[in-house]
PDB file of N, CA and C in Angstrom:
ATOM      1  N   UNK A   1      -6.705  11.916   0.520  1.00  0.00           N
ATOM      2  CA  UNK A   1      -7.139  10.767   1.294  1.00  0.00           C
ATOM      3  C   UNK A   1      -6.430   9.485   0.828  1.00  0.00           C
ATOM      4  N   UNK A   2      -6.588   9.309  -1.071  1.00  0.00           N
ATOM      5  CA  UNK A   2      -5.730   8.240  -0.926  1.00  0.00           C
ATOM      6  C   UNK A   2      -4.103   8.155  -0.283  1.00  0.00           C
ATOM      7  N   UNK A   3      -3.769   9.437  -0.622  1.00  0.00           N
ATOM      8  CA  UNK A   3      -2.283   9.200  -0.284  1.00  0.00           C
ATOM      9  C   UNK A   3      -1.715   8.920   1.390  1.00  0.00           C
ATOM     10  N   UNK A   4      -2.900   9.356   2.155  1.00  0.00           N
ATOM     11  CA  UNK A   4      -2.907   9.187   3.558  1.00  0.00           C
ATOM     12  C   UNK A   4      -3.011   7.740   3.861  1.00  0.00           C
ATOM     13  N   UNK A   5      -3.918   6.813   3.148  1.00  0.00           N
ATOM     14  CA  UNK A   5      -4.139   5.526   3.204  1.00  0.00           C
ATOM     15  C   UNK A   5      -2.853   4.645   2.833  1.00  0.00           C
ATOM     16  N   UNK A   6      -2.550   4.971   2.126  1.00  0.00           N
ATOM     17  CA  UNK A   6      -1.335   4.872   1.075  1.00  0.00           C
ATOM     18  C   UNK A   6       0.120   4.609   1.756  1.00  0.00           C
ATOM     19  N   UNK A   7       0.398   6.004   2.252  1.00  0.00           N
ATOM     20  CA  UNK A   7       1.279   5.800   3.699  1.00  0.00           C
ATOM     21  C   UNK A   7       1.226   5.164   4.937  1.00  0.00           C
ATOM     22  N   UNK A   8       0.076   4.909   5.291  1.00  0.00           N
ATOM     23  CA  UNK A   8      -0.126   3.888   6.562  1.00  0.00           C
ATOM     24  C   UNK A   8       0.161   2.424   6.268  1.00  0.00           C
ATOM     25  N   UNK A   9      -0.147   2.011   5.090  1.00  0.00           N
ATOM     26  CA  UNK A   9      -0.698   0.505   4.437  1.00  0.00           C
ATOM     27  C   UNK A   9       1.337   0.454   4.221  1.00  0.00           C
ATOM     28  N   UNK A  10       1.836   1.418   3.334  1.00  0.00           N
ATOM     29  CA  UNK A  10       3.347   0.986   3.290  1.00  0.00           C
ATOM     30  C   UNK A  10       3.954   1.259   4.494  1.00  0.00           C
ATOM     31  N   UNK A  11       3.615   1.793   5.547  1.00  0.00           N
ATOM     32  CA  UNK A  11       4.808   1.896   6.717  1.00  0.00           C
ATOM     33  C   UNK A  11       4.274   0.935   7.254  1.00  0.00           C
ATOM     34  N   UNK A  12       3.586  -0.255   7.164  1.00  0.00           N
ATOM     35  CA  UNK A  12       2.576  -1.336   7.389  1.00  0.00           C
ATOM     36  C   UNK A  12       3.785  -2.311   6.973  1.00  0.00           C
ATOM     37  N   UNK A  13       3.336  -2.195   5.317  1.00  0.00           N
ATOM     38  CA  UNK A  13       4.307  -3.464   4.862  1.00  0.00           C
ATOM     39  C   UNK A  13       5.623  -3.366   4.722  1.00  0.00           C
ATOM     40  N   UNK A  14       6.280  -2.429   5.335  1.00  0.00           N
ATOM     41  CA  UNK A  14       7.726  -1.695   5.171  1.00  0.00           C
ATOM     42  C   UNK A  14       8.208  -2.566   6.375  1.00  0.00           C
ATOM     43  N   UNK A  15       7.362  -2.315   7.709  1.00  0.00           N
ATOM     44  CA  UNK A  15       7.230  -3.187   8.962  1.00  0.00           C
ATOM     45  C   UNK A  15       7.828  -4.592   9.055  1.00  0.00           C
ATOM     46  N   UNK A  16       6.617  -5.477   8.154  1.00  0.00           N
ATOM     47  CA  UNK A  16       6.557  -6.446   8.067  1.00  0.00           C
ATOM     48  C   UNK A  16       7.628  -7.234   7.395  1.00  0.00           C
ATOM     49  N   UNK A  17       7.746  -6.670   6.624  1.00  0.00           N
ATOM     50  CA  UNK A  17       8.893  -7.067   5.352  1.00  0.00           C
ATOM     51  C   UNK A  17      10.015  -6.782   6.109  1.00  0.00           C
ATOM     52  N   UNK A  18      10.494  -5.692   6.932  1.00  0.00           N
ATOM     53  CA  UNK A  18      11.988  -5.581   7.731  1.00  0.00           C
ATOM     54  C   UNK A  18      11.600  -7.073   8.668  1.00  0.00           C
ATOM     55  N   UNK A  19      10.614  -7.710   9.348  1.00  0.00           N
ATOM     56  CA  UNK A  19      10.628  -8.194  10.457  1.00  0.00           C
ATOM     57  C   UNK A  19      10.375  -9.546   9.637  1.00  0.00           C
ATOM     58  N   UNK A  20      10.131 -10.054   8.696  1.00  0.00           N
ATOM     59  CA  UNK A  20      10.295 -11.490   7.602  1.00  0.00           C
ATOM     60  C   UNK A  20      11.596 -11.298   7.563  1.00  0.00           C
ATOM     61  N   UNK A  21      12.316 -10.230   7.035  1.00  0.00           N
ATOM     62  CA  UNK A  21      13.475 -10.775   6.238  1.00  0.00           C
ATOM     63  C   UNK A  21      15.096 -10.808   7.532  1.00  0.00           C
ATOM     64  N   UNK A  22      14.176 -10.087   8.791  1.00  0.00           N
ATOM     65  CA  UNK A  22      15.267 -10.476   9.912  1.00  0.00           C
ATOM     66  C   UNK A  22      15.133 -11.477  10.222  1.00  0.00           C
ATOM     67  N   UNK A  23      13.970 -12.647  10.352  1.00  0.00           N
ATOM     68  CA  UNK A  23      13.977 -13.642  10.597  1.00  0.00           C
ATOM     69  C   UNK A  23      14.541 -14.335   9.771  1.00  0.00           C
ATOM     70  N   UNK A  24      14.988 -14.028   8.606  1.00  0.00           N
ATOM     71  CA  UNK A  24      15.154 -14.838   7.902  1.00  0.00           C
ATOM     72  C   UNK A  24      14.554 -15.110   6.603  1.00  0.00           C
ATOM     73  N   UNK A  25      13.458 -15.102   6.406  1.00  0.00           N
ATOM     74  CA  UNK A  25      12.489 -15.407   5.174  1.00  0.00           C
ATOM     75  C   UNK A  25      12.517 -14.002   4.079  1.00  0.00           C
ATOM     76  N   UNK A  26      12.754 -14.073   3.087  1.00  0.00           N
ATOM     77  CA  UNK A  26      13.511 -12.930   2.228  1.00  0.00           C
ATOM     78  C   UNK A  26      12.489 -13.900   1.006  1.00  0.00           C
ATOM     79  N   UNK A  27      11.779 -14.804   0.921  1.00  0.00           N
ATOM     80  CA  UNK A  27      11.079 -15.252  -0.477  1.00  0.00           C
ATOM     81  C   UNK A  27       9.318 -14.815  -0.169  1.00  0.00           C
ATOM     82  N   UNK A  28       9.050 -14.565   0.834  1.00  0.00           N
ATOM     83  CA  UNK A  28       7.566 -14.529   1.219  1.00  0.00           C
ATOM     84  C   UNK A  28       7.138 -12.990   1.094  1.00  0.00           C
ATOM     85  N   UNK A  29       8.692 -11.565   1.378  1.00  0.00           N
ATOM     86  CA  UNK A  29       8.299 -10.517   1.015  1.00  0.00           C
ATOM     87  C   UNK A  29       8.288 -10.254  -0.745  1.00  0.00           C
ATOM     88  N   UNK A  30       9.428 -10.645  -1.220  1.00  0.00           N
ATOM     89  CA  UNK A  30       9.489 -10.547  -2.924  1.00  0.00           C
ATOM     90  C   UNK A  30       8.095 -11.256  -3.042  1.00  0.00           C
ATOM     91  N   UNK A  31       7.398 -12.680  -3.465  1.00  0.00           N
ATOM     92  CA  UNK A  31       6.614 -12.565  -3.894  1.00  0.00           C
ATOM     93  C   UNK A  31       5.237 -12.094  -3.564  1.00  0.00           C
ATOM     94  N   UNK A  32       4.692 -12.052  -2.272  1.00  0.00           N
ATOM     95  CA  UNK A  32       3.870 -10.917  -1.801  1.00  0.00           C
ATOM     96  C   UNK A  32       3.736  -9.392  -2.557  1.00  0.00           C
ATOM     97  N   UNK A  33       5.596  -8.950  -2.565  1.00  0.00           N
ATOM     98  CA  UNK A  33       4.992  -7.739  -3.401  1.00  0.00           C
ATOM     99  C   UNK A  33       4.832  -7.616  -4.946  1.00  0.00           C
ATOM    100  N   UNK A  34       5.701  -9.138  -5.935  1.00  0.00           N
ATOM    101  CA  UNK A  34       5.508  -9.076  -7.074  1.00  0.00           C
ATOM    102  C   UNK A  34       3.806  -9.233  -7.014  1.00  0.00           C
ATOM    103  N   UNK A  35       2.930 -10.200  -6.394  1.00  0.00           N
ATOM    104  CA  UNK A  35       2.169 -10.099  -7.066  1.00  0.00           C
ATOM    105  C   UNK A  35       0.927  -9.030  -6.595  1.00  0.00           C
ATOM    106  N   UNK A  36       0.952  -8.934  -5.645  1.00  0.00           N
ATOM    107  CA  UNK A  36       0.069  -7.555  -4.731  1.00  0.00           C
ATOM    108  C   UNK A  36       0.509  -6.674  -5.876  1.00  0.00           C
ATOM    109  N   UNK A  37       1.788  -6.383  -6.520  1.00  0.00           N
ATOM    110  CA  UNK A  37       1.771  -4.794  -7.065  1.00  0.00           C
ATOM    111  C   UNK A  37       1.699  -5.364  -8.943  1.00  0.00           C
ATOM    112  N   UNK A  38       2.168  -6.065  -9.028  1.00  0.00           N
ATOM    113  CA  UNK A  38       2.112  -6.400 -10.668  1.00  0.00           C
ATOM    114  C   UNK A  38       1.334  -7.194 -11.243  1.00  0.00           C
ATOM    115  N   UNK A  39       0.599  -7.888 -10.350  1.00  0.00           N
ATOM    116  CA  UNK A  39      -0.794  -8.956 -10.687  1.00  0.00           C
ATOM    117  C   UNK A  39      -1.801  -8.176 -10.398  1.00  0.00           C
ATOM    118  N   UNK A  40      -2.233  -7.379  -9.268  1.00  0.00           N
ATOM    119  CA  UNK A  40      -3.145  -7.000  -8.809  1.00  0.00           C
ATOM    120  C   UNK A  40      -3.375  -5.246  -8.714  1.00  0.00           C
ATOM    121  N   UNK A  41      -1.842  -4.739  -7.902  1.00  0.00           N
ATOM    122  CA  UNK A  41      -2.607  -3.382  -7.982  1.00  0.00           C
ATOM    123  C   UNK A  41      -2.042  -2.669  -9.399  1.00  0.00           C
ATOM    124  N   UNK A  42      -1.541  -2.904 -10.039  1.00  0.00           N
ATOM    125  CA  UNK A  42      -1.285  -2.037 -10.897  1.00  0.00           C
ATOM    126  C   UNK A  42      -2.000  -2.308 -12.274  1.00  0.00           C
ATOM    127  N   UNK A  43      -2.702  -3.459 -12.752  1.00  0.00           N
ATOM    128  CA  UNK A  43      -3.606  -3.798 -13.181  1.00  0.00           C
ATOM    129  C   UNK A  43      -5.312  -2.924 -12.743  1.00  0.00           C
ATOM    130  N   UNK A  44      -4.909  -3.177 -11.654  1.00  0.00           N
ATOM    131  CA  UNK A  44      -6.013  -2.303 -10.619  1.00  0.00           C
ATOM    132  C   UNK A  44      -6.150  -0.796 -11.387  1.00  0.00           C
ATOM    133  N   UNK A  45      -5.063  -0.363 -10.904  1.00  0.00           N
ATOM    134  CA  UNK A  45      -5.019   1.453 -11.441  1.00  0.00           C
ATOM    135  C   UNK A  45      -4.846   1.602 -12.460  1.00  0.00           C
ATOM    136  N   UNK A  46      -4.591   0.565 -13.919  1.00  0.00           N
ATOM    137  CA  UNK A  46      -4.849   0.682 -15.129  1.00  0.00           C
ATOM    138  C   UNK A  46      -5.979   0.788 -15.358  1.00  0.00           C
ATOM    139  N   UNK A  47      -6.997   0.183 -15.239  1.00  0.00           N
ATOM    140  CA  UNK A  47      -8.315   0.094 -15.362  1.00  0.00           C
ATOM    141  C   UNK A  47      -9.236   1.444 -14.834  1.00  0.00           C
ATOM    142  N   UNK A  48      -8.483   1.574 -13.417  1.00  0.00           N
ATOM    143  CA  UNK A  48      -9.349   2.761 -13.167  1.00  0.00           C
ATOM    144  C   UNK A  48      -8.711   4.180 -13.454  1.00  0.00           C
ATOM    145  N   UNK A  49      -7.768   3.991 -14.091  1.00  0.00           N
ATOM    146  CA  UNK A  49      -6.800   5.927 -14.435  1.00  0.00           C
ATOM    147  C   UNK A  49      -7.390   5.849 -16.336  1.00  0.00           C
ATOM    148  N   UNK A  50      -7.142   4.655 -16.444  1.00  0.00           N
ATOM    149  CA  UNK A  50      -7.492   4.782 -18.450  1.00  0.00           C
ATOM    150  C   UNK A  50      -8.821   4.598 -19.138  1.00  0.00           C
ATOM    151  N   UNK A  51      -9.470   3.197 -18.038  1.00  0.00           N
ATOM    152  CA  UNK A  51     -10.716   2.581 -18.379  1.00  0.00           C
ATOM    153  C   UNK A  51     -11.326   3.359 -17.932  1.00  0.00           C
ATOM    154  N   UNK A  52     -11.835   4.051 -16.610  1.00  0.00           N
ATOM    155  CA  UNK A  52     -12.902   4.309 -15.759  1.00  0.00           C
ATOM    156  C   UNK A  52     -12.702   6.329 -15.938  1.00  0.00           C
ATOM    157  N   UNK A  53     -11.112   6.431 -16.445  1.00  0.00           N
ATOM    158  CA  UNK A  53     -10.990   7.809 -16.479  1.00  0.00           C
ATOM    159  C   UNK A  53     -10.520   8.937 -15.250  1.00  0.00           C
ATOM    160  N   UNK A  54     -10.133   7.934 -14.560  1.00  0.00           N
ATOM    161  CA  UNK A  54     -10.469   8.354 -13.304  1.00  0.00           C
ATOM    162  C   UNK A  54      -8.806   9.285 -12.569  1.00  0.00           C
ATOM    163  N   UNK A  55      -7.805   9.011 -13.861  1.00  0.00           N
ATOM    164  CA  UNK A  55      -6.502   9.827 -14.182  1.00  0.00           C
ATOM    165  C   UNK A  55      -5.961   9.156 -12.839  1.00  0.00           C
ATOM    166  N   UNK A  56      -4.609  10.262 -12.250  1.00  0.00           N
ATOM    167  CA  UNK A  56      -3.919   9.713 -11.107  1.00  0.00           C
ATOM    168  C   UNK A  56      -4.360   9.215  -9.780  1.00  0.00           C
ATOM    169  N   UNK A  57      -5.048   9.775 -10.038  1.00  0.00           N
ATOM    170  CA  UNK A  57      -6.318   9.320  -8.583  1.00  0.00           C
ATOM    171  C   UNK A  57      -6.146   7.352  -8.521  1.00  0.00           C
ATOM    172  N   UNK A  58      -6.858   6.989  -9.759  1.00  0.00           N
ATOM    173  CA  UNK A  58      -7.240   5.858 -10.226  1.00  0.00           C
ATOM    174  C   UNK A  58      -5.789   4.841  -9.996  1.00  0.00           C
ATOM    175  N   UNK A  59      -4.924   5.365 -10.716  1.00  0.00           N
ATOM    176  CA  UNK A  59      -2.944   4.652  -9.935  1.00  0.00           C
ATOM    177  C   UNK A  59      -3.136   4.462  -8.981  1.00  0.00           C
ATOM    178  N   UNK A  60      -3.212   5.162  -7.977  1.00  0.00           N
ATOM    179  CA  UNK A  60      -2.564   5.430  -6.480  1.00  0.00           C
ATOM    180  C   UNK A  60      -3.865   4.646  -6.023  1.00  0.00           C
ATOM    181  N   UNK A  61      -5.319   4.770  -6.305  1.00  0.00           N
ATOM    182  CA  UNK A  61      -5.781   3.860  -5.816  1.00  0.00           C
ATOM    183  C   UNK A  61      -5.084   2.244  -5.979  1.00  0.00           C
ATOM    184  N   UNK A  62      -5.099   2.237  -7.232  1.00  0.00           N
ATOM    185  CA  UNK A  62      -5.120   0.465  -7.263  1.00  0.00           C
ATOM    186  C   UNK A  62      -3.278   0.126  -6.750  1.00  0.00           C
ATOM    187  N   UNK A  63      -2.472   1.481  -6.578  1.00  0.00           N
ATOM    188  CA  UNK A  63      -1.337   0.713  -5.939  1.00  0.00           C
ATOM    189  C   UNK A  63      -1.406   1.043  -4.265  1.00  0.00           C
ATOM    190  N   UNK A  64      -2.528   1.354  -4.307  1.00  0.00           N
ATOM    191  CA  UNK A  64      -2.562   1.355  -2.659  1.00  0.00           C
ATOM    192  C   UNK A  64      -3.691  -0.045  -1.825  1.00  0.00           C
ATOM    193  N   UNK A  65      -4.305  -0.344  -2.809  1.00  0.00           N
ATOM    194  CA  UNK A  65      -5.077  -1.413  -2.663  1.00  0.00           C
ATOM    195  C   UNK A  65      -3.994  -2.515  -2.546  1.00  0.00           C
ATOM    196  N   UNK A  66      -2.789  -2.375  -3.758  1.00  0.00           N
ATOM    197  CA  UNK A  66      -1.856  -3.466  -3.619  1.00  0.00           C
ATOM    198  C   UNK A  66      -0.961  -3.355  -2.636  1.00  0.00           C
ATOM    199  N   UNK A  67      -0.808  -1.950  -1.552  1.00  0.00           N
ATOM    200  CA  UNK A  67      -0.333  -2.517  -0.474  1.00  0.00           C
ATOM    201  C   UNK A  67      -0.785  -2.737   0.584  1.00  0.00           C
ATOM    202  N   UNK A  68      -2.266  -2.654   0.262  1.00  0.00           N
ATOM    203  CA  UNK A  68      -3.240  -3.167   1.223  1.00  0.00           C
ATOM    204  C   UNK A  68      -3.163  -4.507   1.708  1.00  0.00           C
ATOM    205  N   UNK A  69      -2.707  -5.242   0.276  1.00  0.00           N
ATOM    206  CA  UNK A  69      -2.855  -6.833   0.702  1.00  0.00           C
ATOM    207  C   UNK A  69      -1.771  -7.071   1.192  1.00  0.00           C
ATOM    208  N   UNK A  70      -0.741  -6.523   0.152  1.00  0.00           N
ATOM    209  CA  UNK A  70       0.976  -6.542   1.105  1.00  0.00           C
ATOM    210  C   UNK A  70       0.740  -6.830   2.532  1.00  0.00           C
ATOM    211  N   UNK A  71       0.563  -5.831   3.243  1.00  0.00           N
ATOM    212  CA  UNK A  71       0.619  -5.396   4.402  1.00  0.00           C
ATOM    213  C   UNK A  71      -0.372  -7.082   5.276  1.00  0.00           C
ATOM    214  N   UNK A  72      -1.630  -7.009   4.666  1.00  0.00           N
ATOM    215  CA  UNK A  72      -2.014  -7.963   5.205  1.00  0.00           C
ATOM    216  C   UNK A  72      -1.803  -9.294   5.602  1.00  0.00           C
ATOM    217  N   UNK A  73      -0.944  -9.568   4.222  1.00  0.00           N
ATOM    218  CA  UNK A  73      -0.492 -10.601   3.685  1.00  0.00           C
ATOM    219  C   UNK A  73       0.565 -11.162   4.839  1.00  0.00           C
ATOM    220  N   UNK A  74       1.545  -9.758   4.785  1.00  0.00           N
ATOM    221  CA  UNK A  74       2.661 -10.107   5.406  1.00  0.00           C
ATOM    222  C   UNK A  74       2.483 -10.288   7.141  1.00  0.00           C
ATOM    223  N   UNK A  75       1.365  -9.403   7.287  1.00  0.00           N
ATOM    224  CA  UNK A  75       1.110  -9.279   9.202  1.00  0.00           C
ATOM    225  C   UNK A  75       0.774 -10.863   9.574  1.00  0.00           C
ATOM    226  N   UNK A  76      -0.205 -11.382   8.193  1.00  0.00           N
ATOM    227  CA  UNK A  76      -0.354 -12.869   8.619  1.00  0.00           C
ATOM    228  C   UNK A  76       0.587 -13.906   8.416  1.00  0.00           C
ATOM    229  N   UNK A  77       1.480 -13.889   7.346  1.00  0.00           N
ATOM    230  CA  UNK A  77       2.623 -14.627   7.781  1.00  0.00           C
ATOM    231  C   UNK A  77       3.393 -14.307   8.858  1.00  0.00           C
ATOM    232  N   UNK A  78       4.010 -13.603   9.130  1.00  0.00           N
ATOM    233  CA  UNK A  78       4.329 -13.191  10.432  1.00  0.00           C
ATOM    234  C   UNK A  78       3.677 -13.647  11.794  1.00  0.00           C
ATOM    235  N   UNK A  79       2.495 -13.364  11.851  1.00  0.00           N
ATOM    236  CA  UNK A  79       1.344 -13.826  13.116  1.00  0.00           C
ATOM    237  C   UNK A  79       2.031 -15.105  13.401  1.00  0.00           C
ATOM    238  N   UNK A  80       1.874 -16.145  11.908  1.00  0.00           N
ATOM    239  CA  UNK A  80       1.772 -17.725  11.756  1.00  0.00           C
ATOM    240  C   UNK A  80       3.280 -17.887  12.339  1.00  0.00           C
ATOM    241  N   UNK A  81       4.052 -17.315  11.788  1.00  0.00           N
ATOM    242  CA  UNK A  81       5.636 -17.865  12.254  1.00  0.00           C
ATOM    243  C   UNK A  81       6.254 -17.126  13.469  1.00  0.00           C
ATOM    244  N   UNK A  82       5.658 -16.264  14.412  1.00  0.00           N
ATOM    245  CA  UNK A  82       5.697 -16.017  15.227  1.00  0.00           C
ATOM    246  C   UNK A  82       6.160 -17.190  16.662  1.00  0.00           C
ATOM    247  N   UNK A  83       7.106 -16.744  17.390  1.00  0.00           N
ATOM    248  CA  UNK A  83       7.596 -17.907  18.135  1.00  0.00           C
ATOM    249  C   UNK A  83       7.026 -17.735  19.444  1.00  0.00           C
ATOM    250  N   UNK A  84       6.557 -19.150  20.161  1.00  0.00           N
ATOM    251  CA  UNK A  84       5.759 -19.066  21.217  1.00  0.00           C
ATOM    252  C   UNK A  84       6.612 -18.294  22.436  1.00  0.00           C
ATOM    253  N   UNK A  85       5.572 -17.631  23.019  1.00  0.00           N
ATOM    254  CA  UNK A  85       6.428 -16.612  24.273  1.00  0.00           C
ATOM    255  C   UNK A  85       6.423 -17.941  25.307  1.00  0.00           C
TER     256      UNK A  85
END
């Protein structure tokens, strides 16, 4: 299940990030994913694979949480800089 989540959320921010950096903007995907994956989710799945015990499971959660926000992150910049039809 996580890994199913996992794949949707990155062909999500895989999306987004091709369609920022054709426009142009190449600084809003780098730090989106430094800190979604090295502030947040991988901190995330430390806690829950070592602290909580919870082994690989516990990774893939907290780096799928971090491309949870990715993804979000990026659909809403995008939305915002979106050009009027």
């Amino acid at each position: 299940m996580v890994a199913a989540a996992f794949q949707l959320f990155d062909g999500l921010q895989t999306v987004a990030t091709g369609a920022l950096r054709g426009s142009g903007d190449t600084k809003t995907p780098m730090l989106a994913n430094f800190v979604a994956y090295w502030l947040i989710g991988l901190p995330v799945g430390y806690f829950l694979c070592f602290k909580l015990g919870w082994g690989a499971v516990g990774i893939w959660i907290g780096l799928c949480g971090g491309l949870m926000i990715i993804g979000a992150a990026l659909l809403f910049t995008w939305q915002r800089r979106k050009l009027p039809a």
